[in-house]
N, C-alpha and C. Protein backbone atom coordinates (compact mmCIF):
# COMPACT_ATOMS: atom_id res chain seq x y z
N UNK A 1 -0.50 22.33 -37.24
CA UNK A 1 -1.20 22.60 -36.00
C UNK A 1 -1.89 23.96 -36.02
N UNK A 2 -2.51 24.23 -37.12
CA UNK A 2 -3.81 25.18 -37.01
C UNK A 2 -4.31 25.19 -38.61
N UNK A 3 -5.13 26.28 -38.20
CA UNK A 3 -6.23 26.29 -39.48
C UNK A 3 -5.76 26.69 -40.71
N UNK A 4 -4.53 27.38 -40.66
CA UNK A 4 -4.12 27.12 -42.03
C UNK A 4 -3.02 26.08 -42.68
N UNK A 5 -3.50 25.11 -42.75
CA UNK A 5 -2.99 24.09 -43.22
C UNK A 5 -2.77 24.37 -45.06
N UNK A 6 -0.85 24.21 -45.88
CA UNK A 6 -0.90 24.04 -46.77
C UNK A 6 -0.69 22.50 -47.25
N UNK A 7 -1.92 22.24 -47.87
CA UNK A 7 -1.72 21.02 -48.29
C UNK A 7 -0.81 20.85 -49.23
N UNK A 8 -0.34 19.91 -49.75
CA UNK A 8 0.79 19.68 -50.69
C UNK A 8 0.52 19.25 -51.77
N UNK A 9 1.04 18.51 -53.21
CA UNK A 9 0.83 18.06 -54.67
C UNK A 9 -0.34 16.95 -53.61
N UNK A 10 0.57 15.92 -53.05
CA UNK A 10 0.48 14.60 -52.47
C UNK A 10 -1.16 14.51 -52.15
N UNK A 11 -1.31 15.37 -51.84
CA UNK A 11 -2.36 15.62 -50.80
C UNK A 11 -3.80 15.28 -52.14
N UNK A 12 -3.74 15.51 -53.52
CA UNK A 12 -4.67 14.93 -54.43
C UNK A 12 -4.89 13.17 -54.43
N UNK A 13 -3.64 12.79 -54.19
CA UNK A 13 -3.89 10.85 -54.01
C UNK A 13 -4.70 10.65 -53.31
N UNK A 14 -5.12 9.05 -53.34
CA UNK A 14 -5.87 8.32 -52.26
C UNK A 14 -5.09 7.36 -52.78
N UNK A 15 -4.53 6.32 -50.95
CA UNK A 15 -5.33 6.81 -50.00
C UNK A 15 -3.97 7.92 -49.38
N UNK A 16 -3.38 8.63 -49.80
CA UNK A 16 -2.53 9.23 -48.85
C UNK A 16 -3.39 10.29 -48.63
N UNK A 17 -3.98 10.99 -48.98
CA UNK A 17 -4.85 12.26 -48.64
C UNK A 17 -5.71 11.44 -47.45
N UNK A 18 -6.64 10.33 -47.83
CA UNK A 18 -6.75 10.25 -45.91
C UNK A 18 -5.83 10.03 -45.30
N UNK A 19 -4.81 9.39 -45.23
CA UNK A 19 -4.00 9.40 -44.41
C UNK A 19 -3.44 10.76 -43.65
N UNK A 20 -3.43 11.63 -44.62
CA UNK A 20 -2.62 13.22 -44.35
C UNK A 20 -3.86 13.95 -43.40
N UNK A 21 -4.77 13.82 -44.01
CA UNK A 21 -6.59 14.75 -43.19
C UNK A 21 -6.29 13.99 -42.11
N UNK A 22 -6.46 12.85 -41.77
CA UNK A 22 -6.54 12.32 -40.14
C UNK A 22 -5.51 13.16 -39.74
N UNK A 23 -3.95 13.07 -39.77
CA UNK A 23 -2.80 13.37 -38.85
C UNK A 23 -3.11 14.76 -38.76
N UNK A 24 -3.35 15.64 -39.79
CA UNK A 24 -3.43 17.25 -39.68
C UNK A 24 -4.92 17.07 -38.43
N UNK A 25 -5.66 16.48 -38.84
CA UNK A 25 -6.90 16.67 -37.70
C UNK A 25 -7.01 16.38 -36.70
N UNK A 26 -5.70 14.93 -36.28
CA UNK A 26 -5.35 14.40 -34.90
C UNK A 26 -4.74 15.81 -34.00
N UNK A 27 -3.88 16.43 -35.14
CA UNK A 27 -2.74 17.21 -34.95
C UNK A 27 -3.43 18.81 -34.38
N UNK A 28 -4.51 19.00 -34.97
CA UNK A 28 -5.38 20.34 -34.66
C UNK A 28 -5.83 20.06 -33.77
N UNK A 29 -6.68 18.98 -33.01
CA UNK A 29 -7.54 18.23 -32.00
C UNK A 29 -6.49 18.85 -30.64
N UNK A 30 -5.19 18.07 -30.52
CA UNK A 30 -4.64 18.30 -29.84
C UNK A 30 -3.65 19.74 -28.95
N UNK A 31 -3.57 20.18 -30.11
CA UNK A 31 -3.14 21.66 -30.30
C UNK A 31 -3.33 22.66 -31.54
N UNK A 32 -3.85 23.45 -31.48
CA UNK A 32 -4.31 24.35 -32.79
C UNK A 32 -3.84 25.82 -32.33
N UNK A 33 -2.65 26.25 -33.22
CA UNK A 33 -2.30 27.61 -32.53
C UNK A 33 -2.85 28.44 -32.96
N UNK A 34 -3.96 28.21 -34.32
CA UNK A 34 -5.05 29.32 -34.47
C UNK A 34 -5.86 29.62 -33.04
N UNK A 35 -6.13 28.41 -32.57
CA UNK A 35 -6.78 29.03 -31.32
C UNK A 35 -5.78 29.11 -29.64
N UNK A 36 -5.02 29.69 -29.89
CA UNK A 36 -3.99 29.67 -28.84
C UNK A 36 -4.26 30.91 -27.99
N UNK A 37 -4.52 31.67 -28.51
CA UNK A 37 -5.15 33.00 -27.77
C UNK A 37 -6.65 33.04 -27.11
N UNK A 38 -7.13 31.46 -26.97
CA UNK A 38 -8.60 31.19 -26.32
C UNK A 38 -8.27 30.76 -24.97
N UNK A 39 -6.83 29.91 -25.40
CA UNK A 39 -6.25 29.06 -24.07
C UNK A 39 -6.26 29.84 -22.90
N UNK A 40 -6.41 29.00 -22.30
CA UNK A 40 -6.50 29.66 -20.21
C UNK A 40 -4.63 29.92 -20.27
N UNK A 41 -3.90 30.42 -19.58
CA UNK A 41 -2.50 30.24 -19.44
C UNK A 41 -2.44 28.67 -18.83
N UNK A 42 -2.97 28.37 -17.59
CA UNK A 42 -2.71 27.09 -17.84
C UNK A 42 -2.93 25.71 -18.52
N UNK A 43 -3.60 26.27 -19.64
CA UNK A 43 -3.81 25.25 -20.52
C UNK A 43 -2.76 25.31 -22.03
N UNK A 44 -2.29 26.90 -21.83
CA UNK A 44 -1.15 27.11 -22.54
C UNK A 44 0.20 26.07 -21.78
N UNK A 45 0.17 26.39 -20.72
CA UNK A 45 1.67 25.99 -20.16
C UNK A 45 1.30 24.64 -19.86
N UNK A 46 0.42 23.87 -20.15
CA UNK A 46 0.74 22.51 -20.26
C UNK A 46 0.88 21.65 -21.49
N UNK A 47 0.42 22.82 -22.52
CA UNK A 47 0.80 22.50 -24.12
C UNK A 47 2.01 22.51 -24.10
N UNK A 48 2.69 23.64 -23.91
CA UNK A 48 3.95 23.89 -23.81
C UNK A 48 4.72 22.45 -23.15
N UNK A 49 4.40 22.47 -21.84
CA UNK A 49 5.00 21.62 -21.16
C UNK A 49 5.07 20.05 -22.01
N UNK A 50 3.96 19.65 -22.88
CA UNK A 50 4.27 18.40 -23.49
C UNK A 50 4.70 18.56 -24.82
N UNK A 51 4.94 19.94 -25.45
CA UNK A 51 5.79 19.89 -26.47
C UNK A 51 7.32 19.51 -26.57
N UNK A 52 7.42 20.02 -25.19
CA UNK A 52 8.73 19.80 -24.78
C UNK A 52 9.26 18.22 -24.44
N UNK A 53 7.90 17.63 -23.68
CA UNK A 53 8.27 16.26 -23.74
C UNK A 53 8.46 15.66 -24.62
N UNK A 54 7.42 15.77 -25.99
CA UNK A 54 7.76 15.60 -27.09
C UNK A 54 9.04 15.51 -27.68
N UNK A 55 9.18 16.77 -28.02
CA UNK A 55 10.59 16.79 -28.63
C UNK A 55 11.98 16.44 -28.00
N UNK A 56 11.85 16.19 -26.76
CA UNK A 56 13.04 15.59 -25.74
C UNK A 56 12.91 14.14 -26.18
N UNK A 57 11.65 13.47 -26.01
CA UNK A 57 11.63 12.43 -26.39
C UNK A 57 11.53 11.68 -27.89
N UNK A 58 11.64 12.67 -28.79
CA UNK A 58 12.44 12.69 -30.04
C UNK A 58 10.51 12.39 -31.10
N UNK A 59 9.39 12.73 -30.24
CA UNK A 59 8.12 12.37 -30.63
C UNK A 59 7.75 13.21 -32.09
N UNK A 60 8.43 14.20 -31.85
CA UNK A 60 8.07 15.89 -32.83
C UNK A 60 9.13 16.26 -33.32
N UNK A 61 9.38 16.17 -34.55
CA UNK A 61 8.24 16.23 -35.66
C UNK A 61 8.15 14.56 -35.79
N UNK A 62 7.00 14.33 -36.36
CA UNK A 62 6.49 13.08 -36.73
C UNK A 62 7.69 12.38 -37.55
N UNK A 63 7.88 10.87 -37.51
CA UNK A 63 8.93 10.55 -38.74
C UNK A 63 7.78 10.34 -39.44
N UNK A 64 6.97 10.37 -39.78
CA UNK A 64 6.48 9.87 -41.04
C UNK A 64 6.55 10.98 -41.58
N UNK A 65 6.65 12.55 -40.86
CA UNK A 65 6.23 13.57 -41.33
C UNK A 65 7.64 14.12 -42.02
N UNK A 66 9.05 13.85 -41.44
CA UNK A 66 10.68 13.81 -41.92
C UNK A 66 11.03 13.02 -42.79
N UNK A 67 10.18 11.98 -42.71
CA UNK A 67 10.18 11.32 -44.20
C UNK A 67 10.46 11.55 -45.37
N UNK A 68 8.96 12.60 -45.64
CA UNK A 68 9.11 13.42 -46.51
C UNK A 68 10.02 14.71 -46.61
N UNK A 69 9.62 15.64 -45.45
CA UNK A 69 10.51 16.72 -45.79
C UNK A 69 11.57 16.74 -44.32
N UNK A 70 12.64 16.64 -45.54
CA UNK A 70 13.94 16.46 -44.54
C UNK A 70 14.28 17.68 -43.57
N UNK A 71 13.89 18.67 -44.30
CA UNK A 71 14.09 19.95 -43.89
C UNK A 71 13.55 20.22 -42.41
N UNK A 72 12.60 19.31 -41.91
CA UNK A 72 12.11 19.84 -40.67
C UNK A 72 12.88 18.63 -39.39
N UNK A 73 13.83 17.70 -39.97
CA UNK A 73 14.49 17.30 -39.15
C UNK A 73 15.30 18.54 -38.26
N UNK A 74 15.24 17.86 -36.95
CA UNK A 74 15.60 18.57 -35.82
C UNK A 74 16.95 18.18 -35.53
N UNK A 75 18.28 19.01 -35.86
CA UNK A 75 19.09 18.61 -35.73
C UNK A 75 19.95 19.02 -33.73
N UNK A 76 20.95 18.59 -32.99
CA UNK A 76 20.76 18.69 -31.53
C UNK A 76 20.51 20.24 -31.48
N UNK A 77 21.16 21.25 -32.20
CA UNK A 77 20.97 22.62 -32.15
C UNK A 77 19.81 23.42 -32.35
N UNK A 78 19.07 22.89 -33.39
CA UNK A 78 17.90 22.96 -33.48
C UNK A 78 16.90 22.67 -32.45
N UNK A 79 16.96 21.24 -31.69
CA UNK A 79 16.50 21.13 -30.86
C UNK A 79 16.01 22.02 -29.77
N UNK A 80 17.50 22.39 -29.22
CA UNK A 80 17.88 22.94 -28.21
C UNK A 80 17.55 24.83 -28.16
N UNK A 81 17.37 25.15 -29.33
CA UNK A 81 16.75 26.65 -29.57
C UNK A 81 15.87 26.13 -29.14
N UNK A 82 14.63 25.20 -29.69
CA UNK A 82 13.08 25.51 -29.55
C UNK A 82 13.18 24.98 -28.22
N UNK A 83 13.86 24.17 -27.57
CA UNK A 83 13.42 23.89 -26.30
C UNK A 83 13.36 24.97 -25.13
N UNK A 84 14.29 25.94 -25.86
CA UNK A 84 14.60 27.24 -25.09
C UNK A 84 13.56 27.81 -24.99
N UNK A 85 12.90 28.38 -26.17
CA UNK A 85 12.21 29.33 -26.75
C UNK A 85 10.90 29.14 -25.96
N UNK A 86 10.35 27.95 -25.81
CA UNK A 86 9.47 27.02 -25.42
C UNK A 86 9.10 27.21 -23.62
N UNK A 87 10.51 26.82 -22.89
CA UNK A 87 10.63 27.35 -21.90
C UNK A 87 10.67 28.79 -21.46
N UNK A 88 11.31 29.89 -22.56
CA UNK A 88 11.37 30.70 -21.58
C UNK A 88 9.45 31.12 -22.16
N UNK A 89 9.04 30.73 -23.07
CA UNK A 89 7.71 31.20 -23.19
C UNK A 89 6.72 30.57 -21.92
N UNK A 90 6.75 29.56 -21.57
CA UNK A 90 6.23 28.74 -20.56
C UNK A 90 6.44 30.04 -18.88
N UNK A 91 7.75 30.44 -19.37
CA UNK A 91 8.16 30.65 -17.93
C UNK A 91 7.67 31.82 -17.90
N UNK A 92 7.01 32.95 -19.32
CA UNK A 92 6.25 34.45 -19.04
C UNK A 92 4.95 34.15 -18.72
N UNK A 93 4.28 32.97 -18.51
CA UNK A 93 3.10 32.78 -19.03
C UNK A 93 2.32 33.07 -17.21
């Protein structure tokens, strides 16, 4: 979710390299924290606000995207930091 995207080995195949450019570009479209400092605050705190739905509703991180790397599975503790972090950022804004 911003402009510096590291692509991976994977990322030389076809067709998984389109597959990967769409989701990173769905994924920037929607939120890009390179440009997060353009956002109005309330266009921040409603990013915020559906990240959170997101990840409550188990949307984020992508499974196709845990698939691969296990490492960004969200375990309940994990969760529950960023949901914090998330809120109390929402709540300076």
């Amino acid at each position: 979710h911003s402009n510096n995207t590291s692509y991976p080995w994977y990322n030389t195949v076809q067709p998984v390299a389109w597959f990967l450019e769409n989701h990173i570009e769905e994924g920037k479209a929607e939120l890009n924290f390179s440009e997060w400092d353009n956002y109005s605050n309330r266009r921040k705190k409603s990013k915020l606000k559906s990240i959170v739905s997101q990840i409550k509703d188990n949307k984020m991180p992508l499974s196709s995207y845990t698939f691969i790397h296990k490492e960004a599975v969200l375990d309940n503790t994990k969760r529950q930091e960023i949901l914090n972090y998330i809120t109390e950022l929402k709540d300076s804004l």
